[in-house]
PDB file of N, CA and C in Angstrom:
ATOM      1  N   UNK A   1     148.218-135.897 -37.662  1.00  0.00           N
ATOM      2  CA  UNK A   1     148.595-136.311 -38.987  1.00  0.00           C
ATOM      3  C   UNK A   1     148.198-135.217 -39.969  1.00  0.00           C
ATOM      4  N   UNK A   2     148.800-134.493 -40.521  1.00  0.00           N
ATOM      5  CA  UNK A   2     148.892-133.340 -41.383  1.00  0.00           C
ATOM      6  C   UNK A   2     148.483-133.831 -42.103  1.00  0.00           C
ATOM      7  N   UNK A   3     147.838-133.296 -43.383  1.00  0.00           N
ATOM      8  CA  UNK A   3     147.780-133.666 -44.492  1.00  0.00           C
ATOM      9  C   UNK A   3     148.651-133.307 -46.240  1.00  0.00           C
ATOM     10  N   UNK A   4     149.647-133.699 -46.275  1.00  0.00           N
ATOM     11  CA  UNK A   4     150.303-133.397 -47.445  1.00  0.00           C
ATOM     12  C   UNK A   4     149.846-133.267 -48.607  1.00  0.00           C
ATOM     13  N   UNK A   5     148.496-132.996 -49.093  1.00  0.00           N
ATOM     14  CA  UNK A   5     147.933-132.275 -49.863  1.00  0.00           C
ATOM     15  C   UNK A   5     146.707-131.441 -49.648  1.00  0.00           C
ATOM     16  N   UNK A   6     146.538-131.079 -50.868  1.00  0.00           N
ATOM     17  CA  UNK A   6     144.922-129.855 -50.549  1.00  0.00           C
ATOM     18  C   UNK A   6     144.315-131.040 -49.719  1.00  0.00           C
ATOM     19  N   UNK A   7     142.802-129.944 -49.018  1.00  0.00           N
ATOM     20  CA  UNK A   7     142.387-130.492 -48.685  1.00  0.00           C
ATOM     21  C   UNK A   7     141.089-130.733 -49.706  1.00  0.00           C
ATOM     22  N   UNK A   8     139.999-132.128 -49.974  1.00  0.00           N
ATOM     23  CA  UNK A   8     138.807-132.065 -51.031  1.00  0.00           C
ATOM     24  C   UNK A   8     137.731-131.327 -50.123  1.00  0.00           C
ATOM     25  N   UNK A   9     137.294-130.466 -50.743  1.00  0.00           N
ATOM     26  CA  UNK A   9     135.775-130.051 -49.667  1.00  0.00           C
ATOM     27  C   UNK A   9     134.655-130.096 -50.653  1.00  0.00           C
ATOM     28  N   UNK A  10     133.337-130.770 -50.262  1.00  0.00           N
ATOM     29  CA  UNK A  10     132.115-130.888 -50.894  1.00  0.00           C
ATOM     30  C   UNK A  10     131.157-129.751 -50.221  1.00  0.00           C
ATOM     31  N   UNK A  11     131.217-128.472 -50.980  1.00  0.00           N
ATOM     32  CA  UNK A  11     129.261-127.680 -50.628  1.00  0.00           C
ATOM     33  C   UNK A  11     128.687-128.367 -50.924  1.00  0.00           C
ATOM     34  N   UNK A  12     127.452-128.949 -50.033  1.00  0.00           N
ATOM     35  CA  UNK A  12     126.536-129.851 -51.398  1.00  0.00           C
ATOM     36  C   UNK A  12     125.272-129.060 -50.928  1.00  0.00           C
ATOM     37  N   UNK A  13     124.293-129.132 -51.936  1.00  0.00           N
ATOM     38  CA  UNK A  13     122.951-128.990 -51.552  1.00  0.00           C
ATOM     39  C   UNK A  13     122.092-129.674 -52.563  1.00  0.00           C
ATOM     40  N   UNK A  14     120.636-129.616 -52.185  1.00  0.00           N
ATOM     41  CA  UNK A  14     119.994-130.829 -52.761  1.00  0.00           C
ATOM     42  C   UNK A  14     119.893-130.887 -54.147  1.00  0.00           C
ATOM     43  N   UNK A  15     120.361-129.887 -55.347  1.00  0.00           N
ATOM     44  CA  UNK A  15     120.320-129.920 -56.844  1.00  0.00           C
ATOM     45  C   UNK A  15     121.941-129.397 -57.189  1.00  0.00           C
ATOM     46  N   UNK A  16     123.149-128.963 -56.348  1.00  0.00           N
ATOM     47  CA  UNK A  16     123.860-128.403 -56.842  1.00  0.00           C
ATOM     48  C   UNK A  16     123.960-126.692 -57.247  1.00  0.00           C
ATOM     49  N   UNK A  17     123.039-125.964 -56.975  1.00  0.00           N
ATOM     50  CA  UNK A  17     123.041-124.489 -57.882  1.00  0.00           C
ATOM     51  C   UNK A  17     123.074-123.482 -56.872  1.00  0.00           C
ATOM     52  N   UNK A  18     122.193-122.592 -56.488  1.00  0.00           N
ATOM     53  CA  UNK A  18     122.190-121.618 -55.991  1.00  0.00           C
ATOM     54  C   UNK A  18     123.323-121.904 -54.095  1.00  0.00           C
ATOM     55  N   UNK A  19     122.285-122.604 -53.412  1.00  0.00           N
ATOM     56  CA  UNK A  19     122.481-122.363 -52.177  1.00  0.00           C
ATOM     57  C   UNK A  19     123.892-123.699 -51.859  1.00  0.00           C
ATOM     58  N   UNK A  20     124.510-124.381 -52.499  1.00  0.00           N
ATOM     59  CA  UNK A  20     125.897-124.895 -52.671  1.00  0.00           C
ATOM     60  C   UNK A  20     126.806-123.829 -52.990  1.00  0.00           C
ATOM     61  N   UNK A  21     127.001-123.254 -54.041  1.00  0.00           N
ATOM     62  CA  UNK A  21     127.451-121.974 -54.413  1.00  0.00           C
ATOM     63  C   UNK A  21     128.089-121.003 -53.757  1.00  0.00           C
ATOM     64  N   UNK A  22     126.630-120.175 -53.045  1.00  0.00           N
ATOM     65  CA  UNK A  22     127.154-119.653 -51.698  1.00  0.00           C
ATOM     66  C   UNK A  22     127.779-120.341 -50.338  1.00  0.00           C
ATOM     67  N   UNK A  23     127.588-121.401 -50.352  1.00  0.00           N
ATOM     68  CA  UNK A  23     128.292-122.082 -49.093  1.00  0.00           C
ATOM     69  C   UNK A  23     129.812-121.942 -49.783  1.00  0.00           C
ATOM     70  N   UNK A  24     129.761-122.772 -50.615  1.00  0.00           N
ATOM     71  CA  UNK A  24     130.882-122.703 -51.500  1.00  0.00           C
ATOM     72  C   UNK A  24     132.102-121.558 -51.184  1.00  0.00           C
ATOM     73  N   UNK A  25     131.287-120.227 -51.048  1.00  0.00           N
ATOM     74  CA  UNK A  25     132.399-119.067 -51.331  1.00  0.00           C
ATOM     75  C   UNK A  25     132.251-118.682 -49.765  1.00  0.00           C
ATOM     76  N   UNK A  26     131.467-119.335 -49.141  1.00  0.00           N
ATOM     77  CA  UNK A  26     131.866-118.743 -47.789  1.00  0.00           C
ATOM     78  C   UNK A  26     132.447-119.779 -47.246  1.00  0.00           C
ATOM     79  N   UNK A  27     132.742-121.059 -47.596  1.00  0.00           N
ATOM     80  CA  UNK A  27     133.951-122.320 -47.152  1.00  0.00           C
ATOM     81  C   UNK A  27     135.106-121.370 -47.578  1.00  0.00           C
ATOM     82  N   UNK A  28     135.505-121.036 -48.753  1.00  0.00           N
ATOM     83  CA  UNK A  28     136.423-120.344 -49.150  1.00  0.00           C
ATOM     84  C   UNK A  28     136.873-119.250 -48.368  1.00  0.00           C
ATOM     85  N   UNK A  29     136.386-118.519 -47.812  1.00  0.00           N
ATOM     86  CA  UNK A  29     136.585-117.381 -47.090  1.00  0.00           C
ATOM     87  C   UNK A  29     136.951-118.022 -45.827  1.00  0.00           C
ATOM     88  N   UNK A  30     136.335-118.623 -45.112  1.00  0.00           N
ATOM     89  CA  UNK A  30     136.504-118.896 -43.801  1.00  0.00           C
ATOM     90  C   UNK A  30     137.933-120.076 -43.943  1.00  0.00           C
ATOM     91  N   UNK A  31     137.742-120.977 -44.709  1.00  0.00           N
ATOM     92  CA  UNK A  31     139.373-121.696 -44.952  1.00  0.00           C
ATOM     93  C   UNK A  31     140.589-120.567 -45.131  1.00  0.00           C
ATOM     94  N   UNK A  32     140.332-119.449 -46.252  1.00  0.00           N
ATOM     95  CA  UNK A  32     141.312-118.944 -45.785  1.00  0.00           C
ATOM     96  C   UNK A  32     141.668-117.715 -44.792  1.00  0.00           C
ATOM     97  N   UNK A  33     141.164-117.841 -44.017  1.00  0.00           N
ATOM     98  CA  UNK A  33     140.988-117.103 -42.852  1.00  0.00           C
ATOM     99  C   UNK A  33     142.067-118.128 -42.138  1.00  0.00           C
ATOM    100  N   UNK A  34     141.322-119.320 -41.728  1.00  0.00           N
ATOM    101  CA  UNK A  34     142.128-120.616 -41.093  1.00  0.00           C
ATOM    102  C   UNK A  34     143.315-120.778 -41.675  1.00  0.00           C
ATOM    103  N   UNK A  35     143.563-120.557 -42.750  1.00  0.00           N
ATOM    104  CA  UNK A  35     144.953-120.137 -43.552  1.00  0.00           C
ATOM    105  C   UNK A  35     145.220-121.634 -43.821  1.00  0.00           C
ATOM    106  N   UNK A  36     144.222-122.467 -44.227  1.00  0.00           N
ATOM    107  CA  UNK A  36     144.126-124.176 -44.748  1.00  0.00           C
ATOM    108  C   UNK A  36     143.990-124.048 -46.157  1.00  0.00           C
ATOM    109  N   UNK A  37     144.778-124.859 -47.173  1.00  0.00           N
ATOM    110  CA  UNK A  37     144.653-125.055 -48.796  1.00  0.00           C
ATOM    111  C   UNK A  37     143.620-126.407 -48.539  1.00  0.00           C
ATOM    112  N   UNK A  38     142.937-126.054 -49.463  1.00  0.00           N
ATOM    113  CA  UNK A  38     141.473-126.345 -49.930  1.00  0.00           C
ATOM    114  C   UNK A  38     141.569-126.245 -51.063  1.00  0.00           C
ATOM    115  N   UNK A  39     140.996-127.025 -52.032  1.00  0.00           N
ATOM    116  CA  UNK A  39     139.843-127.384 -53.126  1.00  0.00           C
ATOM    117  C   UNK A  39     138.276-127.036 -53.068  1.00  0.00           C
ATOM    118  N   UNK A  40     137.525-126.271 -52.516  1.00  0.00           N
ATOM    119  CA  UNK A  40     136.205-126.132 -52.588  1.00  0.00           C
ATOM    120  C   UNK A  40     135.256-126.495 -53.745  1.00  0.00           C
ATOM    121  N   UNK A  41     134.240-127.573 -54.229  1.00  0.00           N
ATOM    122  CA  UNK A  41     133.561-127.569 -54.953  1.00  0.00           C
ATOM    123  C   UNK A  41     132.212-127.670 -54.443  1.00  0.00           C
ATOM    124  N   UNK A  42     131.513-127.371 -55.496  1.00  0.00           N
ATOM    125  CA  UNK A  42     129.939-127.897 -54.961  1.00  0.00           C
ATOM    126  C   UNK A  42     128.974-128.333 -55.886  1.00  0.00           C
ATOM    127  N   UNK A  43     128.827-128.873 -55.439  1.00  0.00           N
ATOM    128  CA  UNK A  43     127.698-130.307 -56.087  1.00  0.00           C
ATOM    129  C   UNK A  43     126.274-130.569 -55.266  1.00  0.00           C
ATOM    130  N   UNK A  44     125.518-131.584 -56.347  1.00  0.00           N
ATOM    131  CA  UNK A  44     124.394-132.100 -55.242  1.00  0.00           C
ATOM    132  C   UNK A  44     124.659-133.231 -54.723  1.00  0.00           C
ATOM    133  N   UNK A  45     123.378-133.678 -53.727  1.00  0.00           N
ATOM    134  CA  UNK A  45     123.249-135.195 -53.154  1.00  0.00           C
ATOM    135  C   UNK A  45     123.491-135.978 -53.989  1.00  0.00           C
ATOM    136  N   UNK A  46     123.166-136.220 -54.764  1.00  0.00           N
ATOM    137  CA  UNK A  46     123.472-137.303 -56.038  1.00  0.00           C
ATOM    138  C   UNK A  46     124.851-137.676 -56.737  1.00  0.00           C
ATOM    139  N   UNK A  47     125.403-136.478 -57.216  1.00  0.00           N
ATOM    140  CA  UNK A  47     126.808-136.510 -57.700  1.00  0.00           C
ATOM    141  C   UNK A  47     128.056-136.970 -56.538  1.00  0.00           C
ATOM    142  N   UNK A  48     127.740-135.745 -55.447  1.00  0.00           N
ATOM    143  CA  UNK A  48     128.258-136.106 -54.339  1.00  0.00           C
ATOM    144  C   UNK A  48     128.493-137.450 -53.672  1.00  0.00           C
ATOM    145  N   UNK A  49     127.806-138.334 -53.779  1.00  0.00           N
ATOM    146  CA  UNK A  49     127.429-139.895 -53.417  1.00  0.00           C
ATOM    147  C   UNK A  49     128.363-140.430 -54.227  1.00  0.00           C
ATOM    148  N   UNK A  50     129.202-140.018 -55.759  1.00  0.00           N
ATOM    149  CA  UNK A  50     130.394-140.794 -56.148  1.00  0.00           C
ATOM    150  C   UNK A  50     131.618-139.952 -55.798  1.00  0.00           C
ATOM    151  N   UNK A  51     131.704-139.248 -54.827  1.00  0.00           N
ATOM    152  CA  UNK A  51     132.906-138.723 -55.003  1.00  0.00           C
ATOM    153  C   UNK A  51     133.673-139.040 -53.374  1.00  0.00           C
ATOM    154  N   UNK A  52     134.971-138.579 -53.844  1.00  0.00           N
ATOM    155  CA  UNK A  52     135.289-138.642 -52.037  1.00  0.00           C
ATOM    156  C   UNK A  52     136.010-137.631 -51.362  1.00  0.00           C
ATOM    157  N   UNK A  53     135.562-137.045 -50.806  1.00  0.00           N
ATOM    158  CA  UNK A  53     135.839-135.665 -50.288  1.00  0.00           C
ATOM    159  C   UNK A  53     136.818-135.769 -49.176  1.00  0.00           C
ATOM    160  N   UNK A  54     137.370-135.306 -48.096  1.00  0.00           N
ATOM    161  CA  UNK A  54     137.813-135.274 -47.267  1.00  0.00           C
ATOM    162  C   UNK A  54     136.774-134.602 -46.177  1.00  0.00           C
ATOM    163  N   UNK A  55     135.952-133.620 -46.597  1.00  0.00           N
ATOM    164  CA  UNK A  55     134.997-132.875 -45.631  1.00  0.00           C
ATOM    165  C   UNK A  55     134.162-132.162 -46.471  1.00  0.00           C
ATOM    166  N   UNK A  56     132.814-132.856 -46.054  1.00  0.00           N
ATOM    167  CA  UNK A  56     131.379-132.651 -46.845  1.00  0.00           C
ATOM    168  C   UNK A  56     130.896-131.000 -45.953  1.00  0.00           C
ATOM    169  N   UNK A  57     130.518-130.360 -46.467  1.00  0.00           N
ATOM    170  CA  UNK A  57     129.614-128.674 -45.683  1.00  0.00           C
ATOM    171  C   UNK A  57     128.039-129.037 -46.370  1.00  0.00           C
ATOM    172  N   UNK A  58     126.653-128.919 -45.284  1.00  0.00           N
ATOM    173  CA  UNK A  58     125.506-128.809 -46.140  1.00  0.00           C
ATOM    174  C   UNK A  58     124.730-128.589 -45.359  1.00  0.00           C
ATOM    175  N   UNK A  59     123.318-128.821 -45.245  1.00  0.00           N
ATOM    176  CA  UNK A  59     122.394-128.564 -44.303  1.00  0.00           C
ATOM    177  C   UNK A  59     121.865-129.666 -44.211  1.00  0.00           C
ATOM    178  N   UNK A  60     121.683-130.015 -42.595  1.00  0.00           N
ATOM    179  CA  UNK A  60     121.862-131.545 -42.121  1.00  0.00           C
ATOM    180  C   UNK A  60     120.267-132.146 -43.044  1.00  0.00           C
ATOM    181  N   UNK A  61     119.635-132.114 -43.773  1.00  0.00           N
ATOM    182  CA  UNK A  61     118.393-132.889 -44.395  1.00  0.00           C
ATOM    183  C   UNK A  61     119.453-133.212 -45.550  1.00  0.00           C
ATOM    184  N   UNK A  62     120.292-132.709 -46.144  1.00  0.00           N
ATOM    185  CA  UNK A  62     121.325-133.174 -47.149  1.00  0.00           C
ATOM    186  C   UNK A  62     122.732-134.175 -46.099  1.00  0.00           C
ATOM    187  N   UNK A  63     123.249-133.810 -45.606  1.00  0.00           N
ATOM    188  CA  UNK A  63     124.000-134.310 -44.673  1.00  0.00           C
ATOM    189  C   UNK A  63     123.718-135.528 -44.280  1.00  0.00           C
ATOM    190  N   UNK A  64     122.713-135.435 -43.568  1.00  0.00           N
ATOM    191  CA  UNK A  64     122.653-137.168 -43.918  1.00  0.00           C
ATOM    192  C   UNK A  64     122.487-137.824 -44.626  1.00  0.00           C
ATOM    193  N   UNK A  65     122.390-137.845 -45.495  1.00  0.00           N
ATOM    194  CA  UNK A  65     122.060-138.809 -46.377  1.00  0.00           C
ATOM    195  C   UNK A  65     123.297-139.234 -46.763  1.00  0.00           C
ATOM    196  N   UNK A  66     124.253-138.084 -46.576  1.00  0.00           N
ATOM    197  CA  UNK A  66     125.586-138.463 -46.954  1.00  0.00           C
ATOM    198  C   UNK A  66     126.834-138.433 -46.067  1.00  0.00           C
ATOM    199  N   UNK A  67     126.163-138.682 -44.910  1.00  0.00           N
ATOM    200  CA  UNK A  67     127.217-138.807 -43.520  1.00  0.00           C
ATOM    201  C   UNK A  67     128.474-139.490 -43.548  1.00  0.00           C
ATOM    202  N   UNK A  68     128.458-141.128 -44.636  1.00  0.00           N
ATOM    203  CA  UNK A  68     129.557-141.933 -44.691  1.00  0.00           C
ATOM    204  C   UNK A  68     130.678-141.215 -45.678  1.00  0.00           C
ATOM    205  N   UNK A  69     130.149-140.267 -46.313  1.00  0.00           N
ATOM    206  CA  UNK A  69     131.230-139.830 -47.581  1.00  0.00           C
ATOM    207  C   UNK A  69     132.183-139.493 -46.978  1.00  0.00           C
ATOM    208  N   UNK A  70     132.413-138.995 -45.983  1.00  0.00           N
ATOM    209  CA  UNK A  70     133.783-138.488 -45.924  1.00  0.00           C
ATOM    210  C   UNK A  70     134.074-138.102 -44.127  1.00  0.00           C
ATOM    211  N   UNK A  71     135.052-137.935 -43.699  1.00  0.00           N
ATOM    212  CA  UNK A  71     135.710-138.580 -42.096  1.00  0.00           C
ATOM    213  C   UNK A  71     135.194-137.166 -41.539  1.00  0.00           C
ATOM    214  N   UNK A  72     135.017-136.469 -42.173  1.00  0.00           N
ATOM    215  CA  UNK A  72     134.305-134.821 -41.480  1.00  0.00           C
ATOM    216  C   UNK A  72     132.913-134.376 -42.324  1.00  0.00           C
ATOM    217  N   UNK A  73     131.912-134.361 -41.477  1.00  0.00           N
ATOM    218  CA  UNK A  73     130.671-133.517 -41.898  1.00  0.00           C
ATOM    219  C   UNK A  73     130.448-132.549 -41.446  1.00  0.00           C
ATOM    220  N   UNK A  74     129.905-131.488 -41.859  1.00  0.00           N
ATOM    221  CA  UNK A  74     129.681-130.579 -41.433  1.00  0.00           C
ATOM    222  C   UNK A  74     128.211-129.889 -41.371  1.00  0.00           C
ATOM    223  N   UNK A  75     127.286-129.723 -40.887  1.00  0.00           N
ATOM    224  CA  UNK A  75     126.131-129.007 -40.999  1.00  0.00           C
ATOM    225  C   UNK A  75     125.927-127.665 -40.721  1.00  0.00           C
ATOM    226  N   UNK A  76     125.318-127.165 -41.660  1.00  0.00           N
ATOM    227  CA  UNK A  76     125.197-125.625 -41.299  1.00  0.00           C
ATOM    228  C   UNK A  76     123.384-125.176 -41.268  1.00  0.00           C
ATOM    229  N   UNK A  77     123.268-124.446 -41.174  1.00  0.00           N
ATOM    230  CA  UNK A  77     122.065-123.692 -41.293  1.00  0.00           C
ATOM    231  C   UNK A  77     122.255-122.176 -41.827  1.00  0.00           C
ATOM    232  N   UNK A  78     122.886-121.462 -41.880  1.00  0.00           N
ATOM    233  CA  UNK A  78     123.181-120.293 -42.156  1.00  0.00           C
ATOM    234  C   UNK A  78     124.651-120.564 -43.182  1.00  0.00           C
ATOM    235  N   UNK A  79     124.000-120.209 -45.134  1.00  0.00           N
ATOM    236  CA  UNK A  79     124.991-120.226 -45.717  1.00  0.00           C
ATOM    237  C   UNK A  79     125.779-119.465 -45.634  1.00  0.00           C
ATOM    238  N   UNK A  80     125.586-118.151 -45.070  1.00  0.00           N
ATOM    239  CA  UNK A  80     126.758-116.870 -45.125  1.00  0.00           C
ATOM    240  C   UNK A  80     126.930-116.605 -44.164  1.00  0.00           C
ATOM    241  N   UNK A  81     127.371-117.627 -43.460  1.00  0.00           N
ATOM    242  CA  UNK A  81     127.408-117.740 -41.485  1.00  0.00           C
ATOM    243  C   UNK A  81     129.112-118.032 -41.559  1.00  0.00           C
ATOM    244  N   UNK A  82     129.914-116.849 -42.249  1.00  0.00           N
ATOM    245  CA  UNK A  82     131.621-117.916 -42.239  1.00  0.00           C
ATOM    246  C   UNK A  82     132.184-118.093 -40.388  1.00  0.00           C
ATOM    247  N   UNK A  83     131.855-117.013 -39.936  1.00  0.00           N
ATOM    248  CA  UNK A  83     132.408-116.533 -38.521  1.00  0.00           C
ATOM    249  C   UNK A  83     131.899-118.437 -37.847  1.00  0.00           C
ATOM    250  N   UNK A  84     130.394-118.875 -38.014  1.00  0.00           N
ATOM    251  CA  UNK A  84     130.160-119.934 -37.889  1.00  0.00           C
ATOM    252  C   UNK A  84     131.206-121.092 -38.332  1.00  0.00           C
ATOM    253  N   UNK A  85     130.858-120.928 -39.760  1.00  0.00           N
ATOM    254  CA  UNK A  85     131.299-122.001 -40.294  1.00  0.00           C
ATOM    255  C   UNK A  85     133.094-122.219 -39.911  1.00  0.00           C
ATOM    256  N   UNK A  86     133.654-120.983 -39.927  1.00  0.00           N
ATOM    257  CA  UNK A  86     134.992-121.591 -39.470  1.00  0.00           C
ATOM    258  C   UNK A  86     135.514-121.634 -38.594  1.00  0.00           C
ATOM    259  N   UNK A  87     134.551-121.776 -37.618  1.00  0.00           N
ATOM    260  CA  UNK A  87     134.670-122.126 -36.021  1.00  0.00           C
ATOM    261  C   UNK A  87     134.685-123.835 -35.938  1.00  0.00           C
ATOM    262  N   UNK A  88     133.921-124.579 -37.045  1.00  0.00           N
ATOM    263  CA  UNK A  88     133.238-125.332 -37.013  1.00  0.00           C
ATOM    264  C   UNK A  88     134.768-125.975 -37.570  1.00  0.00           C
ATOM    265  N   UNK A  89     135.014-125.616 -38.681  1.00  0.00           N
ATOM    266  CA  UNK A  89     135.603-126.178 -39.322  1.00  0.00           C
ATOM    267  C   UNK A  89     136.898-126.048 -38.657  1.00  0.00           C
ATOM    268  N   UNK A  90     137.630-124.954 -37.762  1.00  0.00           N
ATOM    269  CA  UNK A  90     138.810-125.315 -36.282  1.00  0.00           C
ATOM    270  C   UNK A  90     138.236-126.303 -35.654  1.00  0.00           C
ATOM    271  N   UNK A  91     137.328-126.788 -35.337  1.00  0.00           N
ATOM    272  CA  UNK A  91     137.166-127.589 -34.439  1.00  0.00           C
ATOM    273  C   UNK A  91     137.160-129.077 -35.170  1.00  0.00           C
ATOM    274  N   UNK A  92     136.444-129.518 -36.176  1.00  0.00           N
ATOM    275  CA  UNK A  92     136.710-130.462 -36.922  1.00  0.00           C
ATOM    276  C   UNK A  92     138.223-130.870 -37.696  1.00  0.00           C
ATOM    277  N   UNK A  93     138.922-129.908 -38.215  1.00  0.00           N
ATOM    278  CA  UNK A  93     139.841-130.180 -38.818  1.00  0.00           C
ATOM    279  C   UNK A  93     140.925-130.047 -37.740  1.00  0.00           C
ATOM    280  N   UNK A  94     141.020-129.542 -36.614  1.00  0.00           N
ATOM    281  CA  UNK A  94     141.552-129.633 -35.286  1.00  0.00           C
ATOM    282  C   UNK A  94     141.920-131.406 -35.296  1.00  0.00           C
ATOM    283  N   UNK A  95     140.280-131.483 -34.673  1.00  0.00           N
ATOM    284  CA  UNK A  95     140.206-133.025 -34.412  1.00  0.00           C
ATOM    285  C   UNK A  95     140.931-134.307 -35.292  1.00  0.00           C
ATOM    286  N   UNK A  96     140.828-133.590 -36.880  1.00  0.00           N
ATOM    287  CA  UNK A  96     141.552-134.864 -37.483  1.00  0.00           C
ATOM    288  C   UNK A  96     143.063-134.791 -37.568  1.00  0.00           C
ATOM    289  N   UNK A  97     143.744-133.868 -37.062  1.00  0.00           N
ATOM    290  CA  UNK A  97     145.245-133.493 -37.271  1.00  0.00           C
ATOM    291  C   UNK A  97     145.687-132.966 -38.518  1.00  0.00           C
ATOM    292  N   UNK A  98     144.411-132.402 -38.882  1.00  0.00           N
ATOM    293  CA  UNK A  98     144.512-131.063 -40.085  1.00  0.00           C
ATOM    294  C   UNK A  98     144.868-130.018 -40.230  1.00  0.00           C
ATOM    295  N   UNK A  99     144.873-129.191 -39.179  1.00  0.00           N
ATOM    296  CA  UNK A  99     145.203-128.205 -38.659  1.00  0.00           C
ATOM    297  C   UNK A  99     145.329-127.808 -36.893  1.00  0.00           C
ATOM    298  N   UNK A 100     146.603-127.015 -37.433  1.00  0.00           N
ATOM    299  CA  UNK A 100     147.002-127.214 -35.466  1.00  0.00           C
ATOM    300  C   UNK A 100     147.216-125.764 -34.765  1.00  0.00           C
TER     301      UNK A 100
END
């Protein structure tokens, strides 16, 4: 099941600022690598909790807390890990019929 619009993506980290940011621009890079339209924003735990994303990116002590937000999570450990991260993100957005 494709998705006929952008896709929502949440960086989150635990205040919103620095280390969301950089996830932020390395979601960006590695989506378009995957050659997927995206929305990238980033926010914290808090804000994040009203919104609804399609696929949350964070570091799993943030991540959980917010596991139900959205049908793809993602955990990272390394923010400027894209080679990572968009391995992660073929394999997740694979799985939901996001990308084929």
């Amino acid at each position: 099941m494709a998705l006929d619009r952008q896709l929502e993506i949440l960086a989150v980290c635990g205040v919103g600022m620095g280390s969301s940011l950089m996830l932020k621009m390395t979601a960006e890079d590695a989506l378009r690598s995957l050659g997927v339209e995206a929305r990238v924003e980033n926010t914290d735990v808090s804000t994040a909790r009203g919104m609804s994303p399609d696929v949350v990116i964070g570091q799993g002590m943030h991540t959980s807390e917010i596991a139900d937000l959205a049908p793809v999570v993602i955990t990272v450990s390394d923010f400027l890990d894209k080679e990572g991260l968009e391995a992660q993100l073929r394999e997740r957005l694979t799985e939901q019929g996001w990308l084929s």
